[in-house]
N, C-alpha and C. Protein backbone atom coordinates (compact mmCIF):
# COMPACT_ATOMS: atom_id res chain seq x y z
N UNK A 1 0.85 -1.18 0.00
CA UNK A 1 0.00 0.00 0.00
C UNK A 1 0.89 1.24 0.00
N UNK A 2 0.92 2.01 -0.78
CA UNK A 2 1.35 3.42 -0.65
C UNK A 2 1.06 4.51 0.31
N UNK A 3 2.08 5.05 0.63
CA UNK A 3 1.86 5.94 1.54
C UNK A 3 1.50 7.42 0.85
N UNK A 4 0.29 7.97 1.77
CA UNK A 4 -0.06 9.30 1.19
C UNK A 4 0.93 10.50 2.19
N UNK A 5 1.07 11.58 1.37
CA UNK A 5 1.95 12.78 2.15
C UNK A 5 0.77 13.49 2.49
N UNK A 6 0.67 14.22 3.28
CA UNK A 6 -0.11 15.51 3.67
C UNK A 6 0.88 16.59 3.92
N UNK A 7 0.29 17.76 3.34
CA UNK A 7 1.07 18.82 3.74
C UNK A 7 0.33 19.62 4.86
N UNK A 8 1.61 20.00 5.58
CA UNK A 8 0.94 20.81 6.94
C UNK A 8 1.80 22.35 7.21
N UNK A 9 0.47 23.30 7.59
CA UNK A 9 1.60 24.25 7.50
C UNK A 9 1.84 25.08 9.07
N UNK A 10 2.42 25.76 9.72
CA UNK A 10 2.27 25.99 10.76
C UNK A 10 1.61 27.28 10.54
N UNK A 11 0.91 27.13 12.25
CA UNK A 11 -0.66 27.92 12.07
C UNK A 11 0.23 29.59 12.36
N UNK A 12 0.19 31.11 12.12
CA UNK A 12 0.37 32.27 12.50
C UNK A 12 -0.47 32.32 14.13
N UNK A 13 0.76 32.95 15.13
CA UNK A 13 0.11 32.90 16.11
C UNK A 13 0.14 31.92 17.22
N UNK A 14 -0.12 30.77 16.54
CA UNK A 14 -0.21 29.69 17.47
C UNK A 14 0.83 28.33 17.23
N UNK A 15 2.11 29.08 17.09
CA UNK A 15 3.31 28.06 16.36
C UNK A 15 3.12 26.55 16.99
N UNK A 16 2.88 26.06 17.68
CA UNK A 16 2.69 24.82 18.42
C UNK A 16 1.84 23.93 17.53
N UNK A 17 1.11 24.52 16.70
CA UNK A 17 -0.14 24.13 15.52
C UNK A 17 0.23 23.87 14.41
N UNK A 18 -0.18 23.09 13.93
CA UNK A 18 -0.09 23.17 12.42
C UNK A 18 -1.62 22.23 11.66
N UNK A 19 -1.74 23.41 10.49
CA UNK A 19 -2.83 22.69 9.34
C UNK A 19 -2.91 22.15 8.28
N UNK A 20 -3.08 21.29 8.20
CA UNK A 20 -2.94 20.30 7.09
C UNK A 20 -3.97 20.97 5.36
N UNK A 21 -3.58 20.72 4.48
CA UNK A 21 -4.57 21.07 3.34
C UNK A 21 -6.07 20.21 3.74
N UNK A 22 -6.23 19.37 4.11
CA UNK A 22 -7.47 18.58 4.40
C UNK A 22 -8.33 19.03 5.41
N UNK A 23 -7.89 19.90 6.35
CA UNK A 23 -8.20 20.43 7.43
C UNK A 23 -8.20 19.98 8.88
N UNK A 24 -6.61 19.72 8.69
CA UNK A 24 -6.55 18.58 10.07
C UNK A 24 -5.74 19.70 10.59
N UNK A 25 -5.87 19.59 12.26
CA UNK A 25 -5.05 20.69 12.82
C UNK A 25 -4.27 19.50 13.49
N UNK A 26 -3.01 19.87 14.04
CA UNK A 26 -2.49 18.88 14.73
C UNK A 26 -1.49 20.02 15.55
N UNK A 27 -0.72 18.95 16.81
CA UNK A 27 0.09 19.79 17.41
C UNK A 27 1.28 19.39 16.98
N UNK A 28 2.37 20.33 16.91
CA UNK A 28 3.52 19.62 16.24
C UNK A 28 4.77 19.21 16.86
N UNK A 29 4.18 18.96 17.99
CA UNK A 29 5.32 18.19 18.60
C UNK A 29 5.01 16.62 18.56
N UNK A 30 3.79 16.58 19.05
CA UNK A 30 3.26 15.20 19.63
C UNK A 30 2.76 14.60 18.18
N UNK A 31 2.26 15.39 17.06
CA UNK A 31 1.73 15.03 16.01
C UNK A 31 0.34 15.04 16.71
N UNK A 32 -0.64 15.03 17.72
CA UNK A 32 -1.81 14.54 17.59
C UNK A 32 -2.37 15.52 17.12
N UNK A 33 -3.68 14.77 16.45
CA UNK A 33 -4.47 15.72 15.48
C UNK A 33 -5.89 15.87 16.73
N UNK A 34 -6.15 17.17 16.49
CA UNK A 34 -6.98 17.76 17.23
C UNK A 34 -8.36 17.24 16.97
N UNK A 35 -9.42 16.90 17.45
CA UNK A 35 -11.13 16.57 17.23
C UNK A 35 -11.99 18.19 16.98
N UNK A 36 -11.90 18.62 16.02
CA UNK A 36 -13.26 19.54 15.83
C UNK A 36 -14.03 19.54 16.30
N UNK A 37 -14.58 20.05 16.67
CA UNK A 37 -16.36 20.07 16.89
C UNK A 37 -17.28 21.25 16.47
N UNK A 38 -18.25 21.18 15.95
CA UNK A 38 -19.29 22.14 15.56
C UNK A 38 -19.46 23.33 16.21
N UNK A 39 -19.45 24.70 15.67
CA UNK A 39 -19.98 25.41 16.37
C UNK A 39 -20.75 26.29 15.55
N UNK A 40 -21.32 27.90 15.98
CA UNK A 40 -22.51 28.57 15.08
C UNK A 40 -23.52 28.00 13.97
N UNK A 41 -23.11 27.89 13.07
CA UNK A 41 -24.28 27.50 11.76
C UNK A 41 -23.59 26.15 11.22
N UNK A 42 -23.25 25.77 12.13
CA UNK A 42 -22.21 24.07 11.83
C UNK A 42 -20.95 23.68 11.00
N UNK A 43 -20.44 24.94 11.49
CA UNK A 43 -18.64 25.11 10.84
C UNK A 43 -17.84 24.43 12.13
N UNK A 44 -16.77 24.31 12.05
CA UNK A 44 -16.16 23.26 12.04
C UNK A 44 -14.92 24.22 13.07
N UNK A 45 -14.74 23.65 14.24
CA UNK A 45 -13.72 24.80 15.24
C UNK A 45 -12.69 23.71 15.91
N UNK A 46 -11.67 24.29 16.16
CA UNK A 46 -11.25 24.16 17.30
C UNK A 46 -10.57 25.05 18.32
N UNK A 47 -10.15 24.51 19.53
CA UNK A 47 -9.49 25.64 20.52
C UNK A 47 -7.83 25.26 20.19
N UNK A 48 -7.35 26.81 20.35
CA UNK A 48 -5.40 26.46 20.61
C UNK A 48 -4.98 27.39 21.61
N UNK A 49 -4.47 27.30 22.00
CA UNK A 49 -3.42 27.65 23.32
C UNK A 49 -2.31 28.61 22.63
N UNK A 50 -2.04 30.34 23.00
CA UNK A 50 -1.03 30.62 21.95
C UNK A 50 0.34 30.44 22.94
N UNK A 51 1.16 31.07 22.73
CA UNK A 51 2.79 31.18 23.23
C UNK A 51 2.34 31.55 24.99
N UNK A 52 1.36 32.38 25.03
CA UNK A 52 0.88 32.38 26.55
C UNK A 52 -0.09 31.99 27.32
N UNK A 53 -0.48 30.68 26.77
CA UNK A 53 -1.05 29.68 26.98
C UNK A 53 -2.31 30.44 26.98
N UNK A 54 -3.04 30.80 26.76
CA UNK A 54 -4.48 31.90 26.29
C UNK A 54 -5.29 31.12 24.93
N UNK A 55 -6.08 30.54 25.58
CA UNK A 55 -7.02 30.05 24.07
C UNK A 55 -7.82 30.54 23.46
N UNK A 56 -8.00 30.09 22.54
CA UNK A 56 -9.10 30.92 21.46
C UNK A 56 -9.54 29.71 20.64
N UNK A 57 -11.18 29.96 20.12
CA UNK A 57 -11.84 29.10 19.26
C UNK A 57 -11.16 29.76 17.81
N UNK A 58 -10.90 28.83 17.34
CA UNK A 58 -10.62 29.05 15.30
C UNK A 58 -11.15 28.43 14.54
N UNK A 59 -12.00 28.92 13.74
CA UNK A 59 -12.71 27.96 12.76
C UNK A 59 -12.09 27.41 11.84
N UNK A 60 -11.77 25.80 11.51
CA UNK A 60 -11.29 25.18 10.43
C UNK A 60 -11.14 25.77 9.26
N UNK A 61 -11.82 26.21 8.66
CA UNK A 61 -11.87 26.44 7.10
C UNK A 61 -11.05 28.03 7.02
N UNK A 62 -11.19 28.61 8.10
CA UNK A 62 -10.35 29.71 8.02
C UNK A 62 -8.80 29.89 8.37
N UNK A 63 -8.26 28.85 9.01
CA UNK A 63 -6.90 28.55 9.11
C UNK A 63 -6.60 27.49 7.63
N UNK A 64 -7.16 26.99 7.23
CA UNK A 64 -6.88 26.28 6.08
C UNK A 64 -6.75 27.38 4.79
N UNK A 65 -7.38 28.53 4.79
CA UNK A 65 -8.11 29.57 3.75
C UNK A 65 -6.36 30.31 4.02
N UNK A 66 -6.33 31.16 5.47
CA UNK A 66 -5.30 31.77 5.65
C UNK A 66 -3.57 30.98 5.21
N UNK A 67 -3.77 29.88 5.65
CA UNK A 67 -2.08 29.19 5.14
C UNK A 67 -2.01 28.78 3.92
N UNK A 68 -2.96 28.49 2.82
CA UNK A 68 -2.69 27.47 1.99
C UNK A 68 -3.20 28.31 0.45
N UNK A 69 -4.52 29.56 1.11
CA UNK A 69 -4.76 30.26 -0.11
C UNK A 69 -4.74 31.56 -0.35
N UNK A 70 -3.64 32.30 -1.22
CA UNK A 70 -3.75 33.38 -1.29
C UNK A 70 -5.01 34.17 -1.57
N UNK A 71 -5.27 35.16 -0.71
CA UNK A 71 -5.93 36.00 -0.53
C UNK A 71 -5.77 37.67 -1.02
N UNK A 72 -6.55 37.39 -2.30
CA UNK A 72 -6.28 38.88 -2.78
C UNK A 72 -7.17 40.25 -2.41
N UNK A 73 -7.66 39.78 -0.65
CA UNK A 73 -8.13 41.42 -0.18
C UNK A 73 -9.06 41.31 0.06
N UNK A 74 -10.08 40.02 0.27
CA UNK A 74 -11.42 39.34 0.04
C UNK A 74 -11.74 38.88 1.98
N UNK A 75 -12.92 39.51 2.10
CA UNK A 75 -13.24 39.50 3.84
C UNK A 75 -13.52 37.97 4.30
N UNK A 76 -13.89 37.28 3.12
CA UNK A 76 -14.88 36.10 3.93
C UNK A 76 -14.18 35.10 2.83
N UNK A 77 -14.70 33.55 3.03
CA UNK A 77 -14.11 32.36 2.50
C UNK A 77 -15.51 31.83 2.44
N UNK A 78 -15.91 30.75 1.03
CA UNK A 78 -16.80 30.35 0.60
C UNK A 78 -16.42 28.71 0.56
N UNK A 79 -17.20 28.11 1.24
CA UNK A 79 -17.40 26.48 0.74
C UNK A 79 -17.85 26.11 -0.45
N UNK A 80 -17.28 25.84 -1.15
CA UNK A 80 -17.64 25.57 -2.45
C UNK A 80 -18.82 24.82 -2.82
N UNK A 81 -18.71 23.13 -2.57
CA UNK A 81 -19.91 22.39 -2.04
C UNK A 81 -20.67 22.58 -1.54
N UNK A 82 -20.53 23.74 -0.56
CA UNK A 82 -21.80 24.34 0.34
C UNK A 82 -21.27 23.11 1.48
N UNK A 83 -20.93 22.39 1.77
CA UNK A 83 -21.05 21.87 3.03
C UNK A 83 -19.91 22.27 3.63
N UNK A 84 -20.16 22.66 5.11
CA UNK A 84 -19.75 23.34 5.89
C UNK A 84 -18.63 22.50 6.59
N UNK A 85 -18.36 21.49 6.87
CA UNK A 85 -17.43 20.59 7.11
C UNK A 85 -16.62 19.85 6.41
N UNK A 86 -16.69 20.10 5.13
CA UNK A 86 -15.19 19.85 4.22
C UNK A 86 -14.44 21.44 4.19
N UNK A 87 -13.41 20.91 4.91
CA UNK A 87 -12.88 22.26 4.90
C UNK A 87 -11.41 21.90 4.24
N UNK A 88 -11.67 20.99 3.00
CA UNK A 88 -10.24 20.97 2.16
C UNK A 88 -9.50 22.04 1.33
N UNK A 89 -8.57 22.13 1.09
CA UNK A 89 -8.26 23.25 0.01
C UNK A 89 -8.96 23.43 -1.00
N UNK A 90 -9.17 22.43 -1.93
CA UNK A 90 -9.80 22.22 -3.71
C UNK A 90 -11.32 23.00 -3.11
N UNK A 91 -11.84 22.88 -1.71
CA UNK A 91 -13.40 23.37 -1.49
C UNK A 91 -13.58 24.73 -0.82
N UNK A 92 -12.43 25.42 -1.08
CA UNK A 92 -12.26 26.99 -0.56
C UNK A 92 -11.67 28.05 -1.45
N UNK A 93 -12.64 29.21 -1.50
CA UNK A 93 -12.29 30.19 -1.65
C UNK A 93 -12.80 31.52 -1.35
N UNK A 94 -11.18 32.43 -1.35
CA UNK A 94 -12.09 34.15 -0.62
C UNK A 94 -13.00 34.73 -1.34
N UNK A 95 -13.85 35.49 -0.83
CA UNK A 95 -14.61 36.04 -1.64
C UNK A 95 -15.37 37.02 -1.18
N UNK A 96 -16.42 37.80 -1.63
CA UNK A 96 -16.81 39.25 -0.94
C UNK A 96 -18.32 38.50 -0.10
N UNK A 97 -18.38 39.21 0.68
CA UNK A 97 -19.62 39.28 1.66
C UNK A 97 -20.62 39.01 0.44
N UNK A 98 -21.35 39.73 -0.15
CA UNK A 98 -21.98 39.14 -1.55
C UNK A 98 -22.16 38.42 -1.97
N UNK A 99 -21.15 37.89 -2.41
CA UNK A 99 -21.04 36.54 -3.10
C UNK A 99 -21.44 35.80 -2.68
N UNK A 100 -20.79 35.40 -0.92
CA UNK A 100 -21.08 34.39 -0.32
C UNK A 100 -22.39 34.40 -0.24
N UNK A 101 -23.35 35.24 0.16
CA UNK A 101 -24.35 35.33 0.51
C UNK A 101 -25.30 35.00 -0.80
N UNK A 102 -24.73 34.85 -2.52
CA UNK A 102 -25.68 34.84 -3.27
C UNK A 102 -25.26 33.40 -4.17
N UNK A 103 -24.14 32.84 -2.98
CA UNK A 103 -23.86 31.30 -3.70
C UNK A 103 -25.06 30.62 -3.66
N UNK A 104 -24.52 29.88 -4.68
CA UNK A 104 -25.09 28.43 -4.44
C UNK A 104 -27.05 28.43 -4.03
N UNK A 105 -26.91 26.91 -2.96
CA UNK A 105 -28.79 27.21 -2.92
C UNK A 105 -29.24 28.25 -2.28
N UNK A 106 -28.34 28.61 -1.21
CA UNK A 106 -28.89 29.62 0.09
C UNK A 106 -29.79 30.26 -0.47
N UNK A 107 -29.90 30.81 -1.71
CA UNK A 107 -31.31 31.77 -1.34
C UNK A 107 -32.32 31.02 -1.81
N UNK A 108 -32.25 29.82 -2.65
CA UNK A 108 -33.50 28.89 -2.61
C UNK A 108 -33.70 28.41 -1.52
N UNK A 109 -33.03 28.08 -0.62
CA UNK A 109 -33.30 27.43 0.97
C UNK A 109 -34.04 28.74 1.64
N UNK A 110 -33.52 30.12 1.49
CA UNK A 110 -34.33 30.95 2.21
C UNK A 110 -35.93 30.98 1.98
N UNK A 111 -35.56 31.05 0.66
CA UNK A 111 -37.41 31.52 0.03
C UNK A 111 -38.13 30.29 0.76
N UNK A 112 -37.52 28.73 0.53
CA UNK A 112 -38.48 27.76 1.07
C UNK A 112 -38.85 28.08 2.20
N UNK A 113 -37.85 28.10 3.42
CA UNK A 113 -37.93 28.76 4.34
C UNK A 113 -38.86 29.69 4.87
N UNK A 114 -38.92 31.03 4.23
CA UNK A 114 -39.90 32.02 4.27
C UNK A 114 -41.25 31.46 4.08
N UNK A 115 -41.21 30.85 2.89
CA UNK A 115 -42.87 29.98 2.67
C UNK A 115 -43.23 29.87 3.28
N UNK A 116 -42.48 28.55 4.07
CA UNK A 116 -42.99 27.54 5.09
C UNK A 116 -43.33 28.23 6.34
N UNK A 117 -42.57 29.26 6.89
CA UNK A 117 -43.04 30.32 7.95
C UNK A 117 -44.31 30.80 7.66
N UNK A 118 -44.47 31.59 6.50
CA UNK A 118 -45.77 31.95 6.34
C UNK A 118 -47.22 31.31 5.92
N UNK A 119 -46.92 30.23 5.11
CA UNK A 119 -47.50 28.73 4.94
C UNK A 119 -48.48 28.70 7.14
N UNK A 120 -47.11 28.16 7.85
CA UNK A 120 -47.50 27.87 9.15
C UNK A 120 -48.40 29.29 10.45
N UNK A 121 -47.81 30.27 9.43
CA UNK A 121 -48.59 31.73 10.19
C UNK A 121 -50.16 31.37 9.78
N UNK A 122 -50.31 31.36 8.77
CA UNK A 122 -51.69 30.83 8.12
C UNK A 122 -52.72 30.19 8.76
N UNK A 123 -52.01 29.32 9.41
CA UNK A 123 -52.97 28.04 9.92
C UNK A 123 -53.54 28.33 11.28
């Protein structure tokens, strides 16, 4: 069986870290890779500890966005797939507040949405 490489890059800030293109955080001494867990609208976080031991939540897809993809000046990062937990490289990119907001289904999910609210006001 062949062995696969992953590239990992160390995180800004929190040198003890490092992120993989796939969206694995790991620590880089021990190698262990950190467990995500969900947070806000079901993006994908974890906590790190910086140089003065002070933690902070970081969302996956945005340490993957910051090390791996240049960013030409763009506020926000878009899931490509729309799913919120592949946070690989090939499924990210920056992009304007706008955009994000006029990808993909989201605004067919809203309108259903809205319906169905007013559909249920109805009754």
């Amino acid at each position: 069986m062949e062995k696969q490489w992953t590239i990992y890059r160390t995180i800004k800030g929190y040198e003890r870290y490092e992120i993989s293109i796939h969206g694995q955080v790991r620590n880089r001494i021990t190698k262990r890779v950190l467990k995500p867990f969900l947070i806000g609208a079901g993006f994908e976080a974890v906590i790190l500890s910086d140089k003065n031991k002070v933690k902070k939540t970081l969302y996956v897809h945005q340490l993957v966005a910051k090390a791996f993809i240049n960013n030409p000046g763009l506020p926000e990062i878009n899931h490509i797939d729309e799913v919120k937990t592949n946070n690989h490289i090939s499924n990210l990119e920056w992009c304007t507040r706008a955009y994000n907001c006029r990808y993909g289904t989201r605004g067919q999910r809203i309108s259903r949405s809205r319906k169905r609210t007013e559909a249920l006001a109805r009754l």
